[in-house]
C-alpha atoms as a PDB file:
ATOM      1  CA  UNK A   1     -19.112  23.944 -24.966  1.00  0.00           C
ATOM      2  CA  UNK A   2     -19.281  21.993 -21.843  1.00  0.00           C
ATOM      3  CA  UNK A   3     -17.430  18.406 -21.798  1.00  0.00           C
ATOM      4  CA  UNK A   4     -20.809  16.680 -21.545  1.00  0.00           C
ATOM      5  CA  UNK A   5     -22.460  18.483 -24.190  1.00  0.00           C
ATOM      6  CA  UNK A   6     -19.733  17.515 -26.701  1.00  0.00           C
ATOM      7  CA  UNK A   7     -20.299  13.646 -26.388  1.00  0.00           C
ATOM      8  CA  UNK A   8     -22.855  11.714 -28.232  1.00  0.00           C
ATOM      9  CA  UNK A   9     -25.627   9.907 -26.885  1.00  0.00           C
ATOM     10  CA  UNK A  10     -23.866   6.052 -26.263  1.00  0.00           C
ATOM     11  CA  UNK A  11     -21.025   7.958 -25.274  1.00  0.00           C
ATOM     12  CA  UNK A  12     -22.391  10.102 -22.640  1.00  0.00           C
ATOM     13  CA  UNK A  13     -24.652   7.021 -20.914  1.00  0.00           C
ATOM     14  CA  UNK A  14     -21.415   4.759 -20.627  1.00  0.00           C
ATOM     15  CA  UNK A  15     -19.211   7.760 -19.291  1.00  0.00           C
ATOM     16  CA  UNK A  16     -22.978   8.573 -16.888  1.00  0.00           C
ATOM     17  CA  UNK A  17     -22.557   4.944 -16.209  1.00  0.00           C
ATOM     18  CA  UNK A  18     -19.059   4.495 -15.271  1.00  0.00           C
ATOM     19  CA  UNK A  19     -19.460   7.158 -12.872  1.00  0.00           C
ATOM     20  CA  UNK A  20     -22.648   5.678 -11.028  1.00  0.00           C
ATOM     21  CA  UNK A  21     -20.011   2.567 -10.988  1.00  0.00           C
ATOM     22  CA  UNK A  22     -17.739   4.135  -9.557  1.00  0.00           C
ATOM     23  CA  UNK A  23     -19.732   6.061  -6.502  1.00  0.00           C
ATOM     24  CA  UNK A  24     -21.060   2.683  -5.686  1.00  0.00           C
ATOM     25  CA  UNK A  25     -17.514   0.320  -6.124  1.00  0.00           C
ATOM     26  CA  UNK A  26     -16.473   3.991  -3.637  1.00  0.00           C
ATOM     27  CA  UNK A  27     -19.692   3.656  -1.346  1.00  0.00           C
ATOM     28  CA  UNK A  28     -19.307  -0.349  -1.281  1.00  0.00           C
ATOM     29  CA  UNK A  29     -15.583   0.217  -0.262  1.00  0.00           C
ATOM     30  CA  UNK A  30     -16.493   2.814   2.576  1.00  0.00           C
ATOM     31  CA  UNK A  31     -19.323   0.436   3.687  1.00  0.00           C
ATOM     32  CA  UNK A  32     -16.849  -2.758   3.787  1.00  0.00           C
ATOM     33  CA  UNK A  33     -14.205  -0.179   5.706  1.00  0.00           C
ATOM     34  CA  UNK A  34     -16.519   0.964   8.645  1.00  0.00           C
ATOM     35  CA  UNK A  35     -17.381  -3.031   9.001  1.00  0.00           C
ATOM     36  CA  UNK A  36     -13.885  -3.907   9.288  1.00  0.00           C
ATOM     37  CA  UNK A  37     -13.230  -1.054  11.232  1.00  0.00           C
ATOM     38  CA  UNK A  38     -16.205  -2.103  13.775  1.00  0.00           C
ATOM     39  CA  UNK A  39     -15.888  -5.699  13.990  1.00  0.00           C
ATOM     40  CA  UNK A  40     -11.557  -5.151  14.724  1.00  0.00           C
ATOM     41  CA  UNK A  41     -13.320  -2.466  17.559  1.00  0.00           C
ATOM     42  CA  UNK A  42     -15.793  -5.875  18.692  1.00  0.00           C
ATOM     43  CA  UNK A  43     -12.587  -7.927  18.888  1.00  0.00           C
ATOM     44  CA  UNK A  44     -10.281  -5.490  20.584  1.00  0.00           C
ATOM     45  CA  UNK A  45     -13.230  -5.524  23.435  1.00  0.00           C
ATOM     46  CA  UNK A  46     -14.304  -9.556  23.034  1.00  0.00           C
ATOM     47  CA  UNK A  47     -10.189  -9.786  23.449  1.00  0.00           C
ATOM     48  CA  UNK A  48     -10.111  -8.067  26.511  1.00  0.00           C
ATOM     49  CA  UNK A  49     -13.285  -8.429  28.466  1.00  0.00           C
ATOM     50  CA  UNK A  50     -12.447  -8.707  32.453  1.00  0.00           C
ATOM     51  CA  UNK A  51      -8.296  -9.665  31.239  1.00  0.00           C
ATOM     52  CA  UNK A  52      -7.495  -7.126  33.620  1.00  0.00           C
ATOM     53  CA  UNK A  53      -5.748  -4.704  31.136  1.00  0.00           C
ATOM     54  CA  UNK A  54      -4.842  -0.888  31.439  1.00  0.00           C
ATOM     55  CA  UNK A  55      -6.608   2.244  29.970  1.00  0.00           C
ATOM     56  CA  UNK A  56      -5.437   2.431  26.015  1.00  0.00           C
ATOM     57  CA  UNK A  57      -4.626   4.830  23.742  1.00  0.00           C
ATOM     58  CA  UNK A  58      -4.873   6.248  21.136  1.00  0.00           C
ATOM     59  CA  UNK A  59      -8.094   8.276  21.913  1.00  0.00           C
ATOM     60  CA  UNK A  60      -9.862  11.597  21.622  1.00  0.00           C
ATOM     61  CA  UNK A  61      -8.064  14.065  23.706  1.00  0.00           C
ATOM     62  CA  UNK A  62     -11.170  16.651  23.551  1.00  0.00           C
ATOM     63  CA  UNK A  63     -13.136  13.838  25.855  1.00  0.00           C
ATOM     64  CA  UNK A  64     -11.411  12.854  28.550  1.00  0.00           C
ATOM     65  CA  UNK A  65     -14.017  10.245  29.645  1.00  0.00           C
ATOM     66  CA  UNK A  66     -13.522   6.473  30.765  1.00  0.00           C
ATOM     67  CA  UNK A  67     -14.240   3.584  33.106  1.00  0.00           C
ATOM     68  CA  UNK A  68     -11.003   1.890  33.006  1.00  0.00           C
ATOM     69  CA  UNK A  69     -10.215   1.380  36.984  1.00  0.00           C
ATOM     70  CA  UNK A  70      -6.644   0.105  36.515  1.00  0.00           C
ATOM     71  CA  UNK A  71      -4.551   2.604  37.606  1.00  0.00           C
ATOM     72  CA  UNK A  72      -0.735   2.768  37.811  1.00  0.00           C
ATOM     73  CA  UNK A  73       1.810   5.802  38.873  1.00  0.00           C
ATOM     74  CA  UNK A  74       1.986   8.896  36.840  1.00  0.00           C
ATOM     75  CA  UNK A  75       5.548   8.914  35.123  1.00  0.00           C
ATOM     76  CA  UNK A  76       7.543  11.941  36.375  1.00  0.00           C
ATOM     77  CA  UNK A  77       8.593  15.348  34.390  1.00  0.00           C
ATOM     78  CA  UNK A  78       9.682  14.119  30.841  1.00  0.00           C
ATOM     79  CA  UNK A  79      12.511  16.878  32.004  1.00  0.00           C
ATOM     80  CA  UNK A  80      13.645  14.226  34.840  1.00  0.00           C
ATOM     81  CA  UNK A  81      13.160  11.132  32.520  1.00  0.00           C
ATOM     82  CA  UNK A  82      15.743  10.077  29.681  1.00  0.00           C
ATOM     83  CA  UNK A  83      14.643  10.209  25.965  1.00  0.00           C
ATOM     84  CA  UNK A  84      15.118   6.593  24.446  1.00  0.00           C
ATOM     85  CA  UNK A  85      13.334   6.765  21.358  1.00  0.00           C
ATOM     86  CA  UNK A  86      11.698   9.203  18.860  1.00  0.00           C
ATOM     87  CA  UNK A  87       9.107   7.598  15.824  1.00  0.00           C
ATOM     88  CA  UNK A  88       6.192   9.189  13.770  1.00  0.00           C
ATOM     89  CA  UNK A  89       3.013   8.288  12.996  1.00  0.00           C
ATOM     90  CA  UNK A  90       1.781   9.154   9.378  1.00  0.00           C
ATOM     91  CA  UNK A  91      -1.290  10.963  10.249  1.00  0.00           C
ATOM     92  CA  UNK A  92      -2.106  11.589  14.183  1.00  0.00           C
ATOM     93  CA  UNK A  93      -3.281   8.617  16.508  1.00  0.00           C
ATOM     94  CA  UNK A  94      -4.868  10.855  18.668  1.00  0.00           C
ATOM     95  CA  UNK A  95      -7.801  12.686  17.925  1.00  0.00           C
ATOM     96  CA  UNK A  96      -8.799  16.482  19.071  1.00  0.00           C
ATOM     97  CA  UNK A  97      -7.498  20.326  19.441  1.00  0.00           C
ATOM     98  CA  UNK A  98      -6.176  20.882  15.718  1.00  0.00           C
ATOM     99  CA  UNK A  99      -6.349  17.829  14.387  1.00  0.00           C
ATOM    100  CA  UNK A 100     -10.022  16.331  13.943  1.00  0.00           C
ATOM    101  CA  UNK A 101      -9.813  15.472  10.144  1.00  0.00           C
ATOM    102  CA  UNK A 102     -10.771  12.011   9.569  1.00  0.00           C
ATOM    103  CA  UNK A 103      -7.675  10.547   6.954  1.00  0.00           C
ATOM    104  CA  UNK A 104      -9.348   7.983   5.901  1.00  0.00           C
ATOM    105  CA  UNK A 105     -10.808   4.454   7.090  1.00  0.00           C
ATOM    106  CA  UNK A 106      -7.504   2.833   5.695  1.00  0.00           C
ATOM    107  CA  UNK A 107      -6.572  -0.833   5.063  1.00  0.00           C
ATOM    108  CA  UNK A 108      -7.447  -1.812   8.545  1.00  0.00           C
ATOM    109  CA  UNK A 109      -3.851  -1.979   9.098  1.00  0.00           C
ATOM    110  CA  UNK A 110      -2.161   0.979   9.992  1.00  0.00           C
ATOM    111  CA  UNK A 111      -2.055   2.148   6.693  1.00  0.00           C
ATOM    112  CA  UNK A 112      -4.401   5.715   5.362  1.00  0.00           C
ATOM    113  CA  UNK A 113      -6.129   6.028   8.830  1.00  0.00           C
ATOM    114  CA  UNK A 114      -6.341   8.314  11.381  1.00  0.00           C
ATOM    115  CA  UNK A 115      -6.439  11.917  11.851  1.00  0.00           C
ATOM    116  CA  UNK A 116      -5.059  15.509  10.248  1.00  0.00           C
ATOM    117  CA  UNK A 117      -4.367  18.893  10.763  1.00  0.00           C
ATOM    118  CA  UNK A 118      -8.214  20.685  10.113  1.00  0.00           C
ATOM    119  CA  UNK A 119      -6.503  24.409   9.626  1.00  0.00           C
ATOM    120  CA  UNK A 120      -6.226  26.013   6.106  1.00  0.00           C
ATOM    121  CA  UNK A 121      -2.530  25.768   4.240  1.00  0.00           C
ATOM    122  CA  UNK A 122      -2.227  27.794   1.197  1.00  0.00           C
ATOM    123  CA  UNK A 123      -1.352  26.847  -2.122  1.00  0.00           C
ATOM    124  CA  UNK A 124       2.246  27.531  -1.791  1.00  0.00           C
ATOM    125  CA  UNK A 125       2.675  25.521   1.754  1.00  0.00           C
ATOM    126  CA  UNK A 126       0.854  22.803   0.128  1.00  0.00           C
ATOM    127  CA  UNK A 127       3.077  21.964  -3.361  1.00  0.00           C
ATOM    128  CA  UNK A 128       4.526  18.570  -3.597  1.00  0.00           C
ATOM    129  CA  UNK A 129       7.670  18.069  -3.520  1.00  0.00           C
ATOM    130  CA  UNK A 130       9.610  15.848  -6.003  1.00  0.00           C
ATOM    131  CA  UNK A 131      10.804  12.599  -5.055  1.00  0.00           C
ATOM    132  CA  UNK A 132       9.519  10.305  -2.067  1.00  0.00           C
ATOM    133  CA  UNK A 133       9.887  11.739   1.067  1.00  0.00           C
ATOM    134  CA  UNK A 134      10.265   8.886   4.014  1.00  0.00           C
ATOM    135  CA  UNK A 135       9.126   6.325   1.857  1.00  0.00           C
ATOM    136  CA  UNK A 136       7.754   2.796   3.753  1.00  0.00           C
ATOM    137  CA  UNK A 137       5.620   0.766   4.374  1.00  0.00           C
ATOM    138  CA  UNK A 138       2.513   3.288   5.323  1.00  0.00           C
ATOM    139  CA  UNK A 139       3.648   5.364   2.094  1.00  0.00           C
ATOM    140  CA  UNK A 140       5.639   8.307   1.842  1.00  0.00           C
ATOM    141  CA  UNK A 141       4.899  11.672   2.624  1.00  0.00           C
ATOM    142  CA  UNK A 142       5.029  15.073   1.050  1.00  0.00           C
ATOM    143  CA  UNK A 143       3.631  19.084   1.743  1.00  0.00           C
ATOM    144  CA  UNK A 144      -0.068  18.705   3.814  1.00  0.00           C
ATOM    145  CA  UNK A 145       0.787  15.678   5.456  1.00  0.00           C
ATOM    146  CA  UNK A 146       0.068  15.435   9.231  1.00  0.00           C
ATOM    147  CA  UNK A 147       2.241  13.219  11.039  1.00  0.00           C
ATOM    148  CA  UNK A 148       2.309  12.450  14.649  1.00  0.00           C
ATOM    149  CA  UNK A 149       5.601  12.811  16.535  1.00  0.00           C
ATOM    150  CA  UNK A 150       5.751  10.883  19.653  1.00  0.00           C
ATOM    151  CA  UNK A 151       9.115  11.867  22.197  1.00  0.00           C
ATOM    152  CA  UNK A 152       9.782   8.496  24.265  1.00  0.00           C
ATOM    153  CA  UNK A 153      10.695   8.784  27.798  1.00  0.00           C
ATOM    154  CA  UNK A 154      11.717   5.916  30.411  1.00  0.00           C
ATOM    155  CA  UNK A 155      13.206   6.333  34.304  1.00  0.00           C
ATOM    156  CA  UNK A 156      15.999   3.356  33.029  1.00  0.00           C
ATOM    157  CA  UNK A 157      19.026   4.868  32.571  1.00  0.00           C
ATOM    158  CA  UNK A 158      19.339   4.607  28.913  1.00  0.00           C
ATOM    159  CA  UNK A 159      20.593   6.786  26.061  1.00  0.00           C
ATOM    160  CA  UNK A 160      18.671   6.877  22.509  1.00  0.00           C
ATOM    161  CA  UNK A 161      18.444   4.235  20.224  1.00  0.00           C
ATOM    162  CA  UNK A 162      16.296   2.697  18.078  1.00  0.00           C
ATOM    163  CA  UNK A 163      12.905   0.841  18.797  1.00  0.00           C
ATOM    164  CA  UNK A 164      11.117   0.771  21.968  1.00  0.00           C
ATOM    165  CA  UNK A 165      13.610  -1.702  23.399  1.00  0.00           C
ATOM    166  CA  UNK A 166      15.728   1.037  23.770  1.00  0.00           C
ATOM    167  CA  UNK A 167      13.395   2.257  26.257  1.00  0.00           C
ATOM    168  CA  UNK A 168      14.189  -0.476  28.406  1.00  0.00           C
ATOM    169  CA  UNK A 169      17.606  -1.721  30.355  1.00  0.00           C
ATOM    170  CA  UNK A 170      18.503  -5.097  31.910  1.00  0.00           C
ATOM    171  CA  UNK A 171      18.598  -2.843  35.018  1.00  0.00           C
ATOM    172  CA  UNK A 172      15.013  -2.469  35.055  1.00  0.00           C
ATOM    173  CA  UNK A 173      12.581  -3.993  32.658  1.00  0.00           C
ATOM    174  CA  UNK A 174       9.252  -2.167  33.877  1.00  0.00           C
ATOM    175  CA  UNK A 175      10.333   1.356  33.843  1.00  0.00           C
ATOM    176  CA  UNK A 176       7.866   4.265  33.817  1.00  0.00           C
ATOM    177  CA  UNK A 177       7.471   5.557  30.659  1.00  0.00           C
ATOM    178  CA  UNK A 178       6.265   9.120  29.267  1.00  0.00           C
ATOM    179  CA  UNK A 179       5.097   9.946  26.113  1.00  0.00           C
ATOM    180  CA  UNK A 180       5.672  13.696  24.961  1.00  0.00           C
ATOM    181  CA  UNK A 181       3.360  14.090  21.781  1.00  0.00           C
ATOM    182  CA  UNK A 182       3.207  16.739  18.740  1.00  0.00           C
ATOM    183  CA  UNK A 183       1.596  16.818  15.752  1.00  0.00           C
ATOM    184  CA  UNK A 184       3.088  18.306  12.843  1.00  0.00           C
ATOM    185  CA  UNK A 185       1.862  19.137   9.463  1.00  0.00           C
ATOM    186  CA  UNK A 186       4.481  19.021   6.867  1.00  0.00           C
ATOM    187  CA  UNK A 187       4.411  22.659   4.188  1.00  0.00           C
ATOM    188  CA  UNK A 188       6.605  23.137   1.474  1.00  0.00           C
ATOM    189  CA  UNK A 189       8.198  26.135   3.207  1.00  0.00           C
ATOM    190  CA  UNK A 190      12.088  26.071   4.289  1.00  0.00           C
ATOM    191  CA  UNK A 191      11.496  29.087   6.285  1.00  0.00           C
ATOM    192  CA  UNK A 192       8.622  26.831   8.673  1.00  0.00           C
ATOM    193  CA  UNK A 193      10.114  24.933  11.510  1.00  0.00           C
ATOM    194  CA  UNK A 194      13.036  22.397  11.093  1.00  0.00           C
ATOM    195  CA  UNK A 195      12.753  19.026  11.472  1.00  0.00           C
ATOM    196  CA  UNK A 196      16.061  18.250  12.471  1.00  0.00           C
ATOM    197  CA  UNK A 197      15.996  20.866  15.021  1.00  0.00           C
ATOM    198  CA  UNK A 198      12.763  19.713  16.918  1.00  0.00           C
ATOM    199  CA  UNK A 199      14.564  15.916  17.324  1.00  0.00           C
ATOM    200  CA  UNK A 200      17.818  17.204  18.284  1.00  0.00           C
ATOM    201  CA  UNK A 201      18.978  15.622  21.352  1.00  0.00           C
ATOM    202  CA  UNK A 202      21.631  15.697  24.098  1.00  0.00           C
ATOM    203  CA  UNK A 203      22.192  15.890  27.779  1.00  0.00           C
ATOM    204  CA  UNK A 204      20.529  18.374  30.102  1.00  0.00           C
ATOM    205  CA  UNK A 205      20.615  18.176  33.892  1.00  0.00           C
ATOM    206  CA  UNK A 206      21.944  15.113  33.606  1.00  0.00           C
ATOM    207  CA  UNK A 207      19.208  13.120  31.426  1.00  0.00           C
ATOM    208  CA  UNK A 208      18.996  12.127  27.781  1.00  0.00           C
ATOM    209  CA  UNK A 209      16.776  15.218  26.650  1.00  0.00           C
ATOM    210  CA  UNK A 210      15.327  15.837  23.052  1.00  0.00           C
ATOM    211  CA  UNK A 211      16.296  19.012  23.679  1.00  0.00           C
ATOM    212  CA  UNK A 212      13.214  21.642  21.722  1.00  0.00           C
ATOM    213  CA  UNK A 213      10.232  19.304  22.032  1.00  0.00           C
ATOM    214  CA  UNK A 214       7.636  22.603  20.916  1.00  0.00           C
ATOM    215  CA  UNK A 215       6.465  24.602  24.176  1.00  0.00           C
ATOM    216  CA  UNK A 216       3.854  26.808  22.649  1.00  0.00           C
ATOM    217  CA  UNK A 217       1.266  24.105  20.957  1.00  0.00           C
ATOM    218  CA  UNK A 218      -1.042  24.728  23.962  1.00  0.00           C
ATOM    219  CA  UNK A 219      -1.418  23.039  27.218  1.00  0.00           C
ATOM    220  CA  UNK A 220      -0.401  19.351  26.871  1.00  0.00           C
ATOM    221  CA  UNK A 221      -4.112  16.973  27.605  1.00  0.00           C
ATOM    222  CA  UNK A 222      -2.344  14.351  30.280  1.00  0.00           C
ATOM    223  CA  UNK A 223      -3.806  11.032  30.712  1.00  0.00           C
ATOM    224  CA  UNK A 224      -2.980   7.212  31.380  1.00  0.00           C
ATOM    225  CA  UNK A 225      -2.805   4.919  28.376  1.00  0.00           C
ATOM    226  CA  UNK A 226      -0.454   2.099  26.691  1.00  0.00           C
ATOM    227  CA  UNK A 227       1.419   2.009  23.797  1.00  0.00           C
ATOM    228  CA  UNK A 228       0.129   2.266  20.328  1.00  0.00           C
ATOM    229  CA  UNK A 229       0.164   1.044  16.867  1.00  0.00           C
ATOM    230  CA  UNK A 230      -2.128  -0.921  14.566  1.00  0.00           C
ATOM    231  CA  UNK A 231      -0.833  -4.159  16.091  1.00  0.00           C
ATOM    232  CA  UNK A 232      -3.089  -3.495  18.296  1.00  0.00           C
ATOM    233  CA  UNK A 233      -6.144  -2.701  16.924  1.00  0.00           C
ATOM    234  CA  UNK A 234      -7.525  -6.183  18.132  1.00  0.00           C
ATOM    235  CA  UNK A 235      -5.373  -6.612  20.757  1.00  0.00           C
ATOM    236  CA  UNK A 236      -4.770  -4.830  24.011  1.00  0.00           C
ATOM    237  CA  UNK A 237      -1.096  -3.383  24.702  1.00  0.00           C
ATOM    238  CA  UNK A 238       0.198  -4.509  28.066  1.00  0.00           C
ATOM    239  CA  UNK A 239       2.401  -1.562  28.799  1.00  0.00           C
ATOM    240  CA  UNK A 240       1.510   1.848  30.695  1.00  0.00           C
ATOM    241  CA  UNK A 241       2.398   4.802  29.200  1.00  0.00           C
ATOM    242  CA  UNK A 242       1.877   8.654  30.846  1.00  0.00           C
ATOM    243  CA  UNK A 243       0.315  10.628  27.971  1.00  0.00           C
ATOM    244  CA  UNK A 244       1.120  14.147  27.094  1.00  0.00           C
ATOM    245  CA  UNK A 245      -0.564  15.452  23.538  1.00  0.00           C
ATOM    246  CA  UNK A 246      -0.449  19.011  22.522  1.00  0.00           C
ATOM    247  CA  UNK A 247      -3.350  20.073  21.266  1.00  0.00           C
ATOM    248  CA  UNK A 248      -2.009  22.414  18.147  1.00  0.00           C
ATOM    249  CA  UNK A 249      -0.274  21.576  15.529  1.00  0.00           C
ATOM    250  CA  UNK A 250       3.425  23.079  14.462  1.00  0.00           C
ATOM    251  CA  UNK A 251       3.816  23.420  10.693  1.00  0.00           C
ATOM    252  CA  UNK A 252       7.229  22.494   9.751  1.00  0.00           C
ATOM    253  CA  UNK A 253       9.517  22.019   6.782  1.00  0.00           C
ATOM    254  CA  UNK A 254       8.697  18.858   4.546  1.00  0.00           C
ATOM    255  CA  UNK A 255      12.419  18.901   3.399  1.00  0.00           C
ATOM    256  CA  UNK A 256      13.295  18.857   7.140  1.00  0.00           C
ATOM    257  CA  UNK A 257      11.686  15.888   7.706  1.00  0.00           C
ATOM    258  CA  UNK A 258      13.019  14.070   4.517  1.00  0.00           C
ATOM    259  CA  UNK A 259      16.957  15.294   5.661  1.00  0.00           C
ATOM    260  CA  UNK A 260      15.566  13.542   9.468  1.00  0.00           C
ATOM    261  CA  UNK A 261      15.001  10.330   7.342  1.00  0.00           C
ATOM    262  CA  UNK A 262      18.226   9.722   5.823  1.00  0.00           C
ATOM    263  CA  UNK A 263      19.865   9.484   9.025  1.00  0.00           C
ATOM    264  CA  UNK A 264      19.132   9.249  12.662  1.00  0.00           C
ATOM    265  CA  UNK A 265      20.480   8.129  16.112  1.00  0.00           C
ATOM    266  CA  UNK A 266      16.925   5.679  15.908  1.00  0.00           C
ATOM    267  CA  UNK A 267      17.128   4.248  12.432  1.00  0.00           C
ATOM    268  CA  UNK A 268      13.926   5.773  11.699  1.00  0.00           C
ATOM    269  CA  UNK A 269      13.645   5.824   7.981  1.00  0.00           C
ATOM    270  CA  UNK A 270       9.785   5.630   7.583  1.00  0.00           C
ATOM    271  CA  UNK A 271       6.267   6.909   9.207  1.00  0.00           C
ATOM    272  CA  UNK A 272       4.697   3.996  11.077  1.00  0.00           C
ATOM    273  CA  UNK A 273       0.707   2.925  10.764  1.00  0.00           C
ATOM    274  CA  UNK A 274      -1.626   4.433  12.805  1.00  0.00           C
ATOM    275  CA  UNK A 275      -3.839   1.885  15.670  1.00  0.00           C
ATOM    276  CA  UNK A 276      -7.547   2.705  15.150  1.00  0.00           C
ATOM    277  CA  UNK A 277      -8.723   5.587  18.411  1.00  0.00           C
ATOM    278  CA  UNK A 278      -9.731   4.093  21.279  1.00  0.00           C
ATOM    279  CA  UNK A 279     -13.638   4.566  21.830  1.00  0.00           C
ATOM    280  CA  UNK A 280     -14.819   2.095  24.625  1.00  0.00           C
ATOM    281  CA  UNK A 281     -15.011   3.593  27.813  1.00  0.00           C
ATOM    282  CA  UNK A 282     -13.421   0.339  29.255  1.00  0.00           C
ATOM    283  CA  UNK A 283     -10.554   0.741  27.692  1.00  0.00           C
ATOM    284  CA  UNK A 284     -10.096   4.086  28.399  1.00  0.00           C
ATOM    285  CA  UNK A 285      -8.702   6.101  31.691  1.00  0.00           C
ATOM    286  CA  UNK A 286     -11.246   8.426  33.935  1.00  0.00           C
ATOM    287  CA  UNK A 287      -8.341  11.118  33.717  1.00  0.00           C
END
């Protein structure tokens, strides 16, 4: 006997009706999500209407369409650049290649928004894990997570550290920066890629190198853009960053990542919020 069948009448309208409440409360929320996501999209452009500021990013890597005319120098070769910092989004910024699966419209904050990996993980890559993995403010994350790994590269002469300050050097406060991007989807597998191996660093050739960023997640999609993060999903960012996303994602151990977060040369303890994709044309490079 079907669960419906066995309830009585009263019963069956109030469970009918709490239901229909709930697909509308759902529908309402959804509704009140694209609004908020819009008008923050109406503000972002309001905010920088002839201001003068660069091309922006995040943004859909499968359309490389824009009318932003600022232009500034491509940064060099990440290979003749220093790392200074290494950070992940939970759930990728960027849109395209492998990773076209809306997460969510979020809190309008960083937080349950963006993009993940659209491929198929079986039932065994996929089983949670116990505990919190990376646990912060954007949540923790477990096995079918996507997360987007960003590399951080400046022409200073610098060494790793934490924050994006460590990018920078009383030597030179405008370097060139390049970010080297990968997204990862995290599977309850120890034999899938390690974590700690991908975010090794040290020197080579004589610059700060993370030294196995992935070289076979298809042809990086370069392009000019800024720096990202939900502060700035009203706001423009002022800096100019040299964009390099992979297009495919790397599937790699969710216990990895959790051994990554319990200690680091960048204090990175935590995923950070995702800044809503980038979708008017001029905020957005011709390249």
């Amino acid at each position: 006997m079907s669960y419906l069948k066995s309830l009585s009448i009263p019963v069956l309208l109030l469970t009918l009706t709490s239901c229909s409440n709930t697909l509308k409360h759902d529908q309402n929320n959804a509704e009140l999500s694209d609004k908020e996501i819009s008008k923050q999209r109406k503000e972002l452009a309001k905010n920088t209407d002839k201001k003068g500021f660069g091309p922006q990013s995040p943004r859909n890597i499968d359309m490389i369409e824009g009318t932003n005319s600022i232009i500034f120098s491509e940064a060099p070769s990440y290979k003749k650049m220093n790392l200074c910092n290494i950070h992940f989004h939970k759930f990728a910024e960027h849109k395209g290649g492998e990773f076209t699966k809306f997460a969510g419209r979020g809190d309008g904050k960083g937080k349950n928004t963006g993009y993940q990996y659209a491929g198929k993980l079986t039932q065994k890559e996929m089983k949670k894990v116990d505990g919190k993995v990376c646990q912060g403010k954007y949540g923790s994350l477990n096995a079918g997570d996507t997360i987007e790994l960003h590399y951080v590269h400046s022409t200073a002469q610098v060494t790793p550290g934490p924050t994006l300050g460590a990018c920078l050097s009383d030597s030179i406060k405008n370097p060139q920066l390049r970010v080297e991007t990968q997204v990862y989807v995290l599977v309850n597998d120890k034999k899938a890629a390690n974590f700690v191996e991908l975010t090794k660093v040290g020197q080579r050739n004589g610059y700060q190198q993370a030294l196995n960023i992935p070289n076979n997640t298809g042809k990086p999609v370069q392009y000019a853009g800024s720096t990202t993060g939900p502060s700035y999903n009203t706001q423009a960012s002022p800096l100019q960053v040299s964009w390099s996303v992979r297009p495919e994602v790397m599937k790699v151990s969710v216990d990895s990542v959790g051994k990554w977060c319990e200690g680091n040369v960048f204090k990175e303890d935590h995923a950070h919020g995702v800044r809503n994709l980038v979708t008017n044309p001029d905020l957005l490079s011709d390249d």
